[in-house]
Protein backbone atom coordinates (compact mmCIF):
# COMPACT_ATOMS: atom_id res chain seq x y z
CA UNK A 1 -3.49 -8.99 -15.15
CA UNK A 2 -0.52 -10.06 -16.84
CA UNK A 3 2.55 -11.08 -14.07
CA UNK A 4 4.73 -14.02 -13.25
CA UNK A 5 3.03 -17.46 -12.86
CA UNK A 6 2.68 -19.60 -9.94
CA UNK A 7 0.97 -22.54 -9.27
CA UNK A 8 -2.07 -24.14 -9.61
CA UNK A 9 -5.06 -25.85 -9.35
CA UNK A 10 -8.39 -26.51 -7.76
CA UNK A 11 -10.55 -29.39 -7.38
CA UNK A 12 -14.12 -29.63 -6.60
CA UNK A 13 -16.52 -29.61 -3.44
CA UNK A 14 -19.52 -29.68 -2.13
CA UNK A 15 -22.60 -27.68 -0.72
CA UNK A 16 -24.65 -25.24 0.38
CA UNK A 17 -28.01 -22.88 -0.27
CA UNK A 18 -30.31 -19.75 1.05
CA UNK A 19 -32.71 -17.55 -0.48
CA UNK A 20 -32.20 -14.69 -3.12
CA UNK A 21 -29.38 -14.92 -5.96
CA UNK A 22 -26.59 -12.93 -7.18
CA UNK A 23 -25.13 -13.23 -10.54
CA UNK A 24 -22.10 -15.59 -10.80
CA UNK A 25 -20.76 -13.26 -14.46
CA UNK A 26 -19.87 -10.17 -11.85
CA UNK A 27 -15.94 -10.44 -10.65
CA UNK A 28 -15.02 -12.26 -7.28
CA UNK A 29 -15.76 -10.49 -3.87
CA UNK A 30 -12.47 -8.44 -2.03
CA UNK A 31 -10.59 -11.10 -0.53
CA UNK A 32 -10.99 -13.81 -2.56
CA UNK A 33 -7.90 -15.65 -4.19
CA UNK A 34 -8.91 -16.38 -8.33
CA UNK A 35 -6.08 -18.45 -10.59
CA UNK A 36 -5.71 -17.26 -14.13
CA UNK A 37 -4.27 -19.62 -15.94
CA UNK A 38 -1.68 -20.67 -13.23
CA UNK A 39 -1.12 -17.25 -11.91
CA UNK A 40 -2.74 -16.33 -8.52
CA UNK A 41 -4.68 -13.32 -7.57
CA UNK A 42 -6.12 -11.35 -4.48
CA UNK A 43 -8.78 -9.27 -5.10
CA UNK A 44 -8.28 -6.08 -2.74
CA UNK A 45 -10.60 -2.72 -3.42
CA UNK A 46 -11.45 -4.76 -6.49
CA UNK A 47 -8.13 -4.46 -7.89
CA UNK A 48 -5.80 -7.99 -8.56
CA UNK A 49 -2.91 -8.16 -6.71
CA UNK A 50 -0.29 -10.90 -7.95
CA UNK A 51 1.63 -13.66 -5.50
CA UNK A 52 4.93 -14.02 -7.41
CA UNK A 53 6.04 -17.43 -5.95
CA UNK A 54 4.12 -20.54 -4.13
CA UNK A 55 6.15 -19.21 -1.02
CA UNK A 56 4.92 -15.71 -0.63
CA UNK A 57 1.73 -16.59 -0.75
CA UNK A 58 1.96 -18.99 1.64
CA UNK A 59 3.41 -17.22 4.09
CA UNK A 60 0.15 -15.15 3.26
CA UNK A 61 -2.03 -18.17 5.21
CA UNK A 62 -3.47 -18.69 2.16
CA UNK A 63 -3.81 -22.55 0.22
CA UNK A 64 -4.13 -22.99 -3.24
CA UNK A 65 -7.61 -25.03 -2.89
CA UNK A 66 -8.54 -21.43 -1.90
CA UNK A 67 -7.91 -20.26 -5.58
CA UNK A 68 -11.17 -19.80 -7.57
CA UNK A 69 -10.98 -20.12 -11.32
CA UNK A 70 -11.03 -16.65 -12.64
CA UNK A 71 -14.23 -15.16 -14.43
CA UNK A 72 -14.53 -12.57 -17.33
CA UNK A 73 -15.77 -9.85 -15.19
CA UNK A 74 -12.46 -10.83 -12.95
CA UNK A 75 -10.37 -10.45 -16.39
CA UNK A 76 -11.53 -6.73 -16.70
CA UNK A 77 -10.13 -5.70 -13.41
CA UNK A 78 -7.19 -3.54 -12.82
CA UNK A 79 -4.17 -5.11 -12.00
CA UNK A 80 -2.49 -3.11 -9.06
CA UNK A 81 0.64 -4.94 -8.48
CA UNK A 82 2.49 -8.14 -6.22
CA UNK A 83 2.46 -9.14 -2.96
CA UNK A 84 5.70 -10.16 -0.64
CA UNK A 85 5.61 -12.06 2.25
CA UNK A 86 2.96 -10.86 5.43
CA UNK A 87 4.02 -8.68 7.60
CA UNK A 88 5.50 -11.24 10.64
CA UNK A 89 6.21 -13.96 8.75
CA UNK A 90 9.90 -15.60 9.48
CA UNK A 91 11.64 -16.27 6.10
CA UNK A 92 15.18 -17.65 5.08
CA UNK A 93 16.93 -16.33 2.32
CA UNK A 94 16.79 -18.90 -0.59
CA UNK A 95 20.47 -17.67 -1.61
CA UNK A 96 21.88 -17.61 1.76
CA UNK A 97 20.01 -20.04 4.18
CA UNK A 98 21.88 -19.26 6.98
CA UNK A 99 20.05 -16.24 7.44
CA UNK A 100 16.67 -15.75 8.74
CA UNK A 101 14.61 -12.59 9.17
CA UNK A 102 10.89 -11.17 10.15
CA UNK A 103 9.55 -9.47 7.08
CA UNK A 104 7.31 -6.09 7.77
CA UNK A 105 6.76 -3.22 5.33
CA UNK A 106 9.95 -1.11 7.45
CA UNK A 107 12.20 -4.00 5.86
CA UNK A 108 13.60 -7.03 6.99
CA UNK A 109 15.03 -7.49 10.16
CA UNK A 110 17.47 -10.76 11.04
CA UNK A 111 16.69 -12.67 13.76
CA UNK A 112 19.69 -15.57 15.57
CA UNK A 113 17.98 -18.60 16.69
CA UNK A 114 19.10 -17.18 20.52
CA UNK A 115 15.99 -14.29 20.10
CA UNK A 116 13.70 -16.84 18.53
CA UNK A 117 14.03 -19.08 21.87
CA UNK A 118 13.90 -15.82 24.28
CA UNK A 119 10.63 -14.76 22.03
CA UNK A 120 8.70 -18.60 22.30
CA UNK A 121 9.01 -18.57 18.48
CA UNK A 122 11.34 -21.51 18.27
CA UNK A 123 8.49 -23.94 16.62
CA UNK A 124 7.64 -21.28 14.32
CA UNK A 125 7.22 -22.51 10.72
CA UNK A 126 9.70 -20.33 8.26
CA UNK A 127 9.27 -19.40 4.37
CA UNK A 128 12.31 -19.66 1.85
CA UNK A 129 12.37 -16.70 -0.50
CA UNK A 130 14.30 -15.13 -2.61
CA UNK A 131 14.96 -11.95 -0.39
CA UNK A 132 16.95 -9.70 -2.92
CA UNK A 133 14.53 -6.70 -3.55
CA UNK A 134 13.17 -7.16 0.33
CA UNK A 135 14.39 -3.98 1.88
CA UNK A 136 16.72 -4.36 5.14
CA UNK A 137 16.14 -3.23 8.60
CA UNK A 138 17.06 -3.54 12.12
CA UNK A 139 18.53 -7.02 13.16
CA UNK A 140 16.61 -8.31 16.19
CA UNK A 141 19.12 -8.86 19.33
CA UNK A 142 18.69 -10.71 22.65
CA UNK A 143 18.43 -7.44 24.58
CA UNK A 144 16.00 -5.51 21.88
CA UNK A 145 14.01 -8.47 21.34
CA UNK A 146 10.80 -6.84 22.97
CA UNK A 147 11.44 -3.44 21.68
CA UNK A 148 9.23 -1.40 18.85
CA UNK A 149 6.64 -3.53 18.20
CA UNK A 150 5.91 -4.26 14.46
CA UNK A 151 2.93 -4.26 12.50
CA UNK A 152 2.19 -7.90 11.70
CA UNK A 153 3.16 -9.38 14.63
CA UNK A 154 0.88 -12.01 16.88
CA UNK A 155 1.61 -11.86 20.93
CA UNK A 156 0.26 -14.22 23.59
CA UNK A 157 -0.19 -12.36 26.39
CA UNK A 158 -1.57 -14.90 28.84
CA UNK A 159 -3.25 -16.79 26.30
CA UNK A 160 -5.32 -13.92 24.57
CA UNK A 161 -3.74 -13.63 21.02
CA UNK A 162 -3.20 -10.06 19.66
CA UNK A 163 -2.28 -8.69 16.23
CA UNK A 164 0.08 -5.93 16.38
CA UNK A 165 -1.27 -2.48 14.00
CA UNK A 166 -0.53 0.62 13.36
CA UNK A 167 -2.37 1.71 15.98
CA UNK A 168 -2.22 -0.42 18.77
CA UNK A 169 -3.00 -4.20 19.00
CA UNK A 170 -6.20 -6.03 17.92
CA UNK A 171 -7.46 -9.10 19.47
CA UNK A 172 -9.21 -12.09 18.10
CA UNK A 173 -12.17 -12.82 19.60
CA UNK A 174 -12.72 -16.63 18.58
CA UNK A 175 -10.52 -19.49 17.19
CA UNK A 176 -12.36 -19.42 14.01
CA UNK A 177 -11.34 -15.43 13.42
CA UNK A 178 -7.86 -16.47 14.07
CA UNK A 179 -8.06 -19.49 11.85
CA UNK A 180 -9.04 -17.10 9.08
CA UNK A 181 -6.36 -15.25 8.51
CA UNK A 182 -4.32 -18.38 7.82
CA UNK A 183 -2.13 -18.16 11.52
CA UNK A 184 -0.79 -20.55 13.77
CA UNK A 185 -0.60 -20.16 17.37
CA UNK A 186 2.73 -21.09 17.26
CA UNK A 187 3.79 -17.75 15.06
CA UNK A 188 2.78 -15.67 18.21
CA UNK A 189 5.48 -14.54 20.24
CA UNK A 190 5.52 -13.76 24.08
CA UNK A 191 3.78 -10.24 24.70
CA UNK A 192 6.47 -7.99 26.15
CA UNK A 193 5.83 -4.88 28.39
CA UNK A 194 6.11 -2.68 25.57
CA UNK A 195 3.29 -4.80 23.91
CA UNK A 196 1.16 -4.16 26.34
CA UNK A 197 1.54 -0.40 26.62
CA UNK A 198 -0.56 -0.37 23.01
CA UNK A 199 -3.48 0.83 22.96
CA UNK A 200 -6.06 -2.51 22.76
CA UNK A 201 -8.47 -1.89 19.57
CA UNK A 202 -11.33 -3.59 18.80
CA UNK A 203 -11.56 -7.53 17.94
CA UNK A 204 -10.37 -8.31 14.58
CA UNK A 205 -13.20 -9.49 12.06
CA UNK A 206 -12.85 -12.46 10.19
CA UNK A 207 -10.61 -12.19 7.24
CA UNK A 208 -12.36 -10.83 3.66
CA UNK A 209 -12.49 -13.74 0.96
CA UNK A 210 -13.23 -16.46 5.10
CA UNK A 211 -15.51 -19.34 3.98
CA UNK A 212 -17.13 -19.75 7.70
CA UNK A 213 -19.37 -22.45 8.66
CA UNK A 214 -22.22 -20.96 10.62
CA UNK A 215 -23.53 -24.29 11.94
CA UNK A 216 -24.65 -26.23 8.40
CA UNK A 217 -24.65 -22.89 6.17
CA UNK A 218 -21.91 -21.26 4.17
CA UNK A 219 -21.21 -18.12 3.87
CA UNK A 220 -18.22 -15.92 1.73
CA UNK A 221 -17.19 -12.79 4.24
CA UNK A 222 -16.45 -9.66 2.35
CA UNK A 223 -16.26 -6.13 3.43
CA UNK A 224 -18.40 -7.11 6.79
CA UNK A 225 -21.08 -8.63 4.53
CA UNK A 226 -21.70 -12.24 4.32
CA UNK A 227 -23.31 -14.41 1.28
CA UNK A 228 -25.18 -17.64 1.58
CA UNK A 229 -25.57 -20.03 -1.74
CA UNK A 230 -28.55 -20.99 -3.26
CA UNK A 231 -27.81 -24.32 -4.05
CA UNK A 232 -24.53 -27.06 -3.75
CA UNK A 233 -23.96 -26.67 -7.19
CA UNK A 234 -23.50 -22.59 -6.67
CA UNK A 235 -21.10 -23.67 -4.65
CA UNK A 236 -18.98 -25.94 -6.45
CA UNK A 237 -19.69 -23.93 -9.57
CA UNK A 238 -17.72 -21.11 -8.30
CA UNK A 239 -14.88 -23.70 -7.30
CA UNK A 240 -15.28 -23.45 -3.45
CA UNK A 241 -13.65 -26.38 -1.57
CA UNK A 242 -15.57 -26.89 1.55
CA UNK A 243 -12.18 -27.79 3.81
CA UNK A 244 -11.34 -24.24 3.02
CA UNK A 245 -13.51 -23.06 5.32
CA UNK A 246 -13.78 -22.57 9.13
CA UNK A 247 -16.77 -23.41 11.65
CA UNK A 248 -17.47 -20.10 12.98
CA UNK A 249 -20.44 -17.63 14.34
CA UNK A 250 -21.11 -15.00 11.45
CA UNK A 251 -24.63 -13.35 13.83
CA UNK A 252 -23.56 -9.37 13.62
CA UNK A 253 -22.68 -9.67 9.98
CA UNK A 254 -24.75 -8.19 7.21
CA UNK A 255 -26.54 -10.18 4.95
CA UNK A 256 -25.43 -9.44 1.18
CA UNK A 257 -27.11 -11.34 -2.06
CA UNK A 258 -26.89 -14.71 -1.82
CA UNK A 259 -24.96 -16.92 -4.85
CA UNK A 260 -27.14 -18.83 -6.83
């Protein structure tokens, strides 16, 4: 797990408990953020992925009070290599700021402020990066604005918010699900008829690594499963921050081991 270093640091929280107890010396859950000396980690397939800069990963929706300090078991895990911005995010060029593009896995593809107005994305909050070995694609225009929908990006149609995949576009069913993945309902464009000719899938679960506030309890969501905590100081232990996490219904979900 040895990659560039970003920044930083954690404080401490508060709360929460449940019955049963799993072992805080096995590594972090899939989804969870950990900080290794000052460089930050997301645990996918339990593998560590690296954020290169503060930017990237927060165009990710993530915060660093969501970084967990990293344990030994977390040490022994294969690291599997970097992550770039999210697919949808709007970035500017840190060495030409003149310039700003939506980043997806085909490349990036510029975008004039004209097509951010005609798409409702005008408020839309933008992440500087250093853009050189980001791949280029398409440039957005006025008349193709609505065209080819990407994977990555959020539509309104009407109100109902829809992530665009691979295979057609995913709703989310509550606030709280949104809130997850780290979005803003102002980086979802206008639905276009093309949009709306994908196939709708079913409602997006919340994010692996959510802290979601099931009315007074706690739970970590991984993998479908959730886990309580024993006690508050399981929870702090483990470096939690409890304004990390979003009030939410978690009924449905699988109950894993708890934390103690």
């Amino acid at each position: 797990m040895k990659t560039k270093s970003i920044i930083y640091l954690l404080s401490l929280s508060l709360f929460f408990s449940l019955p049963l107890a799993a072992s805080a010396d096995s590594a972090h859950k899939d989804g969870e953020i950990i900080n290794d000396n000052g460089t930050i980690y997301l645990i996918k397939n339990q593998q560590c992925f690296a954020f290169r800069t503060a930017e990237e990963f927060f165009s990710n929706g993530y915060q660093f009070e969501m970084a967990v300090p990293a344990n030994t078991a977390d040490l022994t895990l294969p690291s599997a290599g970097i992550i770039k911005a999210r697919d949808g995010s709007l970035v500017r060029d840190s060495r030409d700021t003149s310039a700003y593009y939506f980043a997806f896995a085909t490349g990036l593809r510029k975008i004039g402020t004209d097509t951010l107005y005609l798409l409702g994305l005008e408020k839309q909050n933008y992440f500087e990066i250093d853009l050189s070995d980001y791949s280029i694609a398409t440039a957005y225009s006025l008349s193709s604005a609505f065209e080819s929908p990407q994977p990555g990006t959020l539509i309104n149609d009407s109100g109902k918010i829809y992530l665009i995949a691979q295979n057609g576009r995913a709703p989310f069913s509550t606030p709280a699900i949104f809130y997850s993945y780290g979005y803003d309902f102002s980086a979802a464009r206008l639905a276009g008829p093309e949009d709306l000719k994908l196939q709708e899938l079913a409602p997006l679960p919340y994010r692996d690594g959510a802290l979601v506030n099931d009315r007074g309890t706690i739970y970590l969501i991984s993998n479908g499963t959730k886990f309580g905590f024993q006690t508050w100081n399981g929870f702090t232990s483990r470096g939690y921050e409890i304004k990390t996490a979003v009030s939410g219904d978690t009924s449905g979900y699988a109950q894993g081991i708890n934390f103690d």
